[in-house]
C-alpha atoms as a PDB file:
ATOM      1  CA  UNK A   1     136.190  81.273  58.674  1.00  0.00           C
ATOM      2  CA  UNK A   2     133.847  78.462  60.295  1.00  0.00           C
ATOM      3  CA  UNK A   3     130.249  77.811  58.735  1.00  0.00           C
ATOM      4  CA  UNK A   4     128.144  78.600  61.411  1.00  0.00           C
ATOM      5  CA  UNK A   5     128.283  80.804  64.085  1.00  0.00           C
ATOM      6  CA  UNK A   6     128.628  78.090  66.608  1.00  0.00           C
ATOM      7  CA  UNK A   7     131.537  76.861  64.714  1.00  0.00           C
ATOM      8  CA  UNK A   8     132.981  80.293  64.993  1.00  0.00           C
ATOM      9  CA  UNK A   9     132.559  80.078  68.788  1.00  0.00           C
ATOM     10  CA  UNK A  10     134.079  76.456  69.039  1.00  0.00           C
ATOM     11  CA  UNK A  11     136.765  77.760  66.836  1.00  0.00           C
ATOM     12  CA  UNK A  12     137.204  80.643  69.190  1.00  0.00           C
ATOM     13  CA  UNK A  13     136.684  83.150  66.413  1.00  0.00           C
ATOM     14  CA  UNK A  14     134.147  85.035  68.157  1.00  0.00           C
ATOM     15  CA  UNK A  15     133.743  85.459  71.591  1.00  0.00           C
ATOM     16  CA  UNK A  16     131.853  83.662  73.961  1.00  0.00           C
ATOM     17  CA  UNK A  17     130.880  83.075  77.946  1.00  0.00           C
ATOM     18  CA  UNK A  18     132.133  80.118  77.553  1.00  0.00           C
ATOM     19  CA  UNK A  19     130.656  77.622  81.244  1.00  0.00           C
ATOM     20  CA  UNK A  20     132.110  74.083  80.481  1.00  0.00           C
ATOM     21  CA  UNK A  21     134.026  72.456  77.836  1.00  0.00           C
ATOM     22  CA  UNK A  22     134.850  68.876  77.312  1.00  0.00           C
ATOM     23  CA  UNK A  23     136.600  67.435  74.519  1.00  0.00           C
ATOM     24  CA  UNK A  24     133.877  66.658  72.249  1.00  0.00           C
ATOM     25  CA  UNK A  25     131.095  69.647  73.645  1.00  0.00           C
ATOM     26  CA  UNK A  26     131.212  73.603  74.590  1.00  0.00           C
ATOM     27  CA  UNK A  27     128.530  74.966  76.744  1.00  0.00           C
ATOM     28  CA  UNK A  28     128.290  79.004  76.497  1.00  0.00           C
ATOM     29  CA  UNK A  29     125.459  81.546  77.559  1.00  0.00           C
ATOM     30  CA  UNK A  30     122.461  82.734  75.050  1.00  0.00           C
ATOM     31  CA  UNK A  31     123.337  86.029  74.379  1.00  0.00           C
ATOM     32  CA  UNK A  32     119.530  86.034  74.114  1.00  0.00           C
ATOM     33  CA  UNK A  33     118.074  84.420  77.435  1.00  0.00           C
ATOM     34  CA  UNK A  34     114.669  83.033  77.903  1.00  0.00           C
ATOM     35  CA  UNK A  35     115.281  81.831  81.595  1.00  0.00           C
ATOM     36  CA  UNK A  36     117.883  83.443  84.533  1.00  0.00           C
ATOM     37  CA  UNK A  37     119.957  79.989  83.369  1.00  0.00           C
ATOM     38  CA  UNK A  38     120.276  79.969  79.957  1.00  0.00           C
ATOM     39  CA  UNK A  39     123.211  77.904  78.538  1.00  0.00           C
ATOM     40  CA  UNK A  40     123.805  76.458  75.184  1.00  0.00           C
ATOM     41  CA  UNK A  41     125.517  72.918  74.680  1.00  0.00           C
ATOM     42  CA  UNK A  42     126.722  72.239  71.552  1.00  0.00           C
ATOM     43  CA  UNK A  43     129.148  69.209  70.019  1.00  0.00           C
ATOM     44  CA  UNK A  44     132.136  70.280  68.781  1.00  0.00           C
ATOM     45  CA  UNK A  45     131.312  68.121  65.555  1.00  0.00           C
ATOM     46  CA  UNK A  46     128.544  69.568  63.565  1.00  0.00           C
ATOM     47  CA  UNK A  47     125.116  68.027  62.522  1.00  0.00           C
ATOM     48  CA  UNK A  48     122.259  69.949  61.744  1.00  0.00           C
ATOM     49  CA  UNK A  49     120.042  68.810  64.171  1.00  0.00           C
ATOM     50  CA  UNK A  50     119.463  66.303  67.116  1.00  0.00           C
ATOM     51  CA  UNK A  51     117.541  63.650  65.023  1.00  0.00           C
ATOM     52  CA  UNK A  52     120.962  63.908  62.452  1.00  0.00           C
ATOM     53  CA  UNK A  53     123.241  63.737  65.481  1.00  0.00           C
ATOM     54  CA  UNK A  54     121.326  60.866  66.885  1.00  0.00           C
ATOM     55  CA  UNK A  55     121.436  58.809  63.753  1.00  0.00           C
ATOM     56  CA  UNK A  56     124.998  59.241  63.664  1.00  0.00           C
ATOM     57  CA  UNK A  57     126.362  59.477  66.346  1.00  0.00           C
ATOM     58  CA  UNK A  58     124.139  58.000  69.786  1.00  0.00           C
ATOM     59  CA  UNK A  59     127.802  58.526  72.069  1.00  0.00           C
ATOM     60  CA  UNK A  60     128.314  62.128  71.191  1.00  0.00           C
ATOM     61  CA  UNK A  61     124.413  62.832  72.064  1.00  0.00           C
ATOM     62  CA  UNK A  62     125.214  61.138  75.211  1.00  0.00           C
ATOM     63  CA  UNK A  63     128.049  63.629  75.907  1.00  0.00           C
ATOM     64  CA  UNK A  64     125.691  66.631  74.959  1.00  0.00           C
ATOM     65  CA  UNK A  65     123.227  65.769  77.603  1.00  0.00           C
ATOM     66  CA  UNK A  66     125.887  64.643  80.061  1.00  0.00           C
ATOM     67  CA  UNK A  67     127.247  68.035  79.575  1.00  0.00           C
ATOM     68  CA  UNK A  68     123.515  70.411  79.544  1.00  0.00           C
ATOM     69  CA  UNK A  69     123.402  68.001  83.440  1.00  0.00           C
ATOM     70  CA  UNK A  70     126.469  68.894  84.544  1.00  0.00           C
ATOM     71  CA  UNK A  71     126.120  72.775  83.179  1.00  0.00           C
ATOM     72  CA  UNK A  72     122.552  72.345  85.020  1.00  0.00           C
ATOM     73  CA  UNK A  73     124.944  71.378  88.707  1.00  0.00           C
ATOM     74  CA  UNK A  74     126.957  74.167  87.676  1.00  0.00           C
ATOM     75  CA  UNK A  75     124.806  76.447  87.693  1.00  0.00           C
ATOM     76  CA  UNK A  76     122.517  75.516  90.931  1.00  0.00           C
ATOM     77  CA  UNK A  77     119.565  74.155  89.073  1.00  0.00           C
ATOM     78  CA  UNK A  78     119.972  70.304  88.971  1.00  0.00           C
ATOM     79  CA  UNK A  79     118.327  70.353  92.673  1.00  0.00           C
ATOM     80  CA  UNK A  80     115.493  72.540  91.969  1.00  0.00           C
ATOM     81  CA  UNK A  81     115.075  71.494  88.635  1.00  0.00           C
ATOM     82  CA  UNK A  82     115.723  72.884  84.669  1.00  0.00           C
ATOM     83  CA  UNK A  83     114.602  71.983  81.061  1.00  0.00           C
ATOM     84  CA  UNK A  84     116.528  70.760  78.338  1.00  0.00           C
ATOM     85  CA  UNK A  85     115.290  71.985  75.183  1.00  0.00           C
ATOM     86  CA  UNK A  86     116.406  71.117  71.555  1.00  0.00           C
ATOM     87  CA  UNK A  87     115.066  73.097  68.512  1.00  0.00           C
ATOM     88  CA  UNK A  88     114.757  70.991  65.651  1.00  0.00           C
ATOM     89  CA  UNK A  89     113.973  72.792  61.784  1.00  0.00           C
ATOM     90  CA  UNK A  90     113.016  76.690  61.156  1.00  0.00           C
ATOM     91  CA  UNK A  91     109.036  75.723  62.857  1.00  0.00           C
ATOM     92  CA  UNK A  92     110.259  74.809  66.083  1.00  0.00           C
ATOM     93  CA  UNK A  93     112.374  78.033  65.851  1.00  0.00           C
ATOM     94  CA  UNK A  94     115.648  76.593  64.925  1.00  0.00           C
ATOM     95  CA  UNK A  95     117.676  79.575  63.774  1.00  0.00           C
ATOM     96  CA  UNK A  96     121.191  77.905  63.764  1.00  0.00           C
ATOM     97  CA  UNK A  97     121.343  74.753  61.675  1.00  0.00           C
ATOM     98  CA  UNK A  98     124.507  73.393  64.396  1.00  0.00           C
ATOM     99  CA  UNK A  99     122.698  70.907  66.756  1.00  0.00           C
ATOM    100  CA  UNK A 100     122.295  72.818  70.440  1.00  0.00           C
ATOM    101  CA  UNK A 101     120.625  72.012  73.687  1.00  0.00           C
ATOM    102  CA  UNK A 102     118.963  74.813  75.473  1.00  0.00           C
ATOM    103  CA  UNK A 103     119.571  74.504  79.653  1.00  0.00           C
ATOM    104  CA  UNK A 104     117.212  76.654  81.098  1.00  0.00           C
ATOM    105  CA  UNK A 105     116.217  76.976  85.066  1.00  0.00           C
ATOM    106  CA  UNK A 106     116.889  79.558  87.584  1.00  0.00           C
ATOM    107  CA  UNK A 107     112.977  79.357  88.590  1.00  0.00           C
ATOM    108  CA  UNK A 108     109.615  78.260  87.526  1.00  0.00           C
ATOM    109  CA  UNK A 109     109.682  77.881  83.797  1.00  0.00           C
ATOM    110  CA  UNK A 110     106.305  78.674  81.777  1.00  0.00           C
ATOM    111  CA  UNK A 111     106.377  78.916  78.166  1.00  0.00           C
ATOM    112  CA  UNK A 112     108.127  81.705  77.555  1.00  0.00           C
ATOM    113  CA  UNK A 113     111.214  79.970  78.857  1.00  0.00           C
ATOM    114  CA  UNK A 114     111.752  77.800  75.722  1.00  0.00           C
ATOM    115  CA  UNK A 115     114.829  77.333  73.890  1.00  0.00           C
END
């Protein structure tokens, strides 16, 4: 069994709505959404947060925000406009310790529509 539940879902041990996939990210709905778009990009590789993953590894963070743009065309936001949201440590309300983008959009965002 995988670590984290994002590993699970990259592993395909748990179920997913899985949007886009390349070979080195998975994008999948929030089973909790905060906007009427809300899609989670992860890298298949794990590292705890975006300030780890961009230490170690500036291509793959490249290919997780090449992937929340084209989930954001996807989707029909990249017109009107969406947020890309990371998370980073238990006070910015990072609850899974697997590096994730938040794509929100679907209409005006206020605060509630965070990641």
């Amino acid at each position: 069994m995988s670590e984290t539940l994002f590993e699970q879902i990259i592993a395909r041990e748990i179920p997913a709505d899985i949007v886009y996939e390349t070979d080195t990210t998975l994008a999948f709905r929030d089973i909790n959404p905060r906007a009427s778009t809300h899609v989670l990009v992860v890298p298949k590789t794990r590292y705890r947060n975006v300030a780890e993953l961009a230490a170690a590894d500036a291509g793959l963070l490249a290919d997780v925000l090449n992937t929340a743009a084209k989930v954001a065309e996807l989707e029909g936001v990249a017109d009107k406009g969406y947020r890309v949201v990371f998370n980073t440590g238990e006070d910015a309300g990072q609850t899974v310790f697997h590096v994730h983008a938040h794509v929100l959009g679907g209409g005006p965002l206020g605060p509630e529509a965070r990641g």
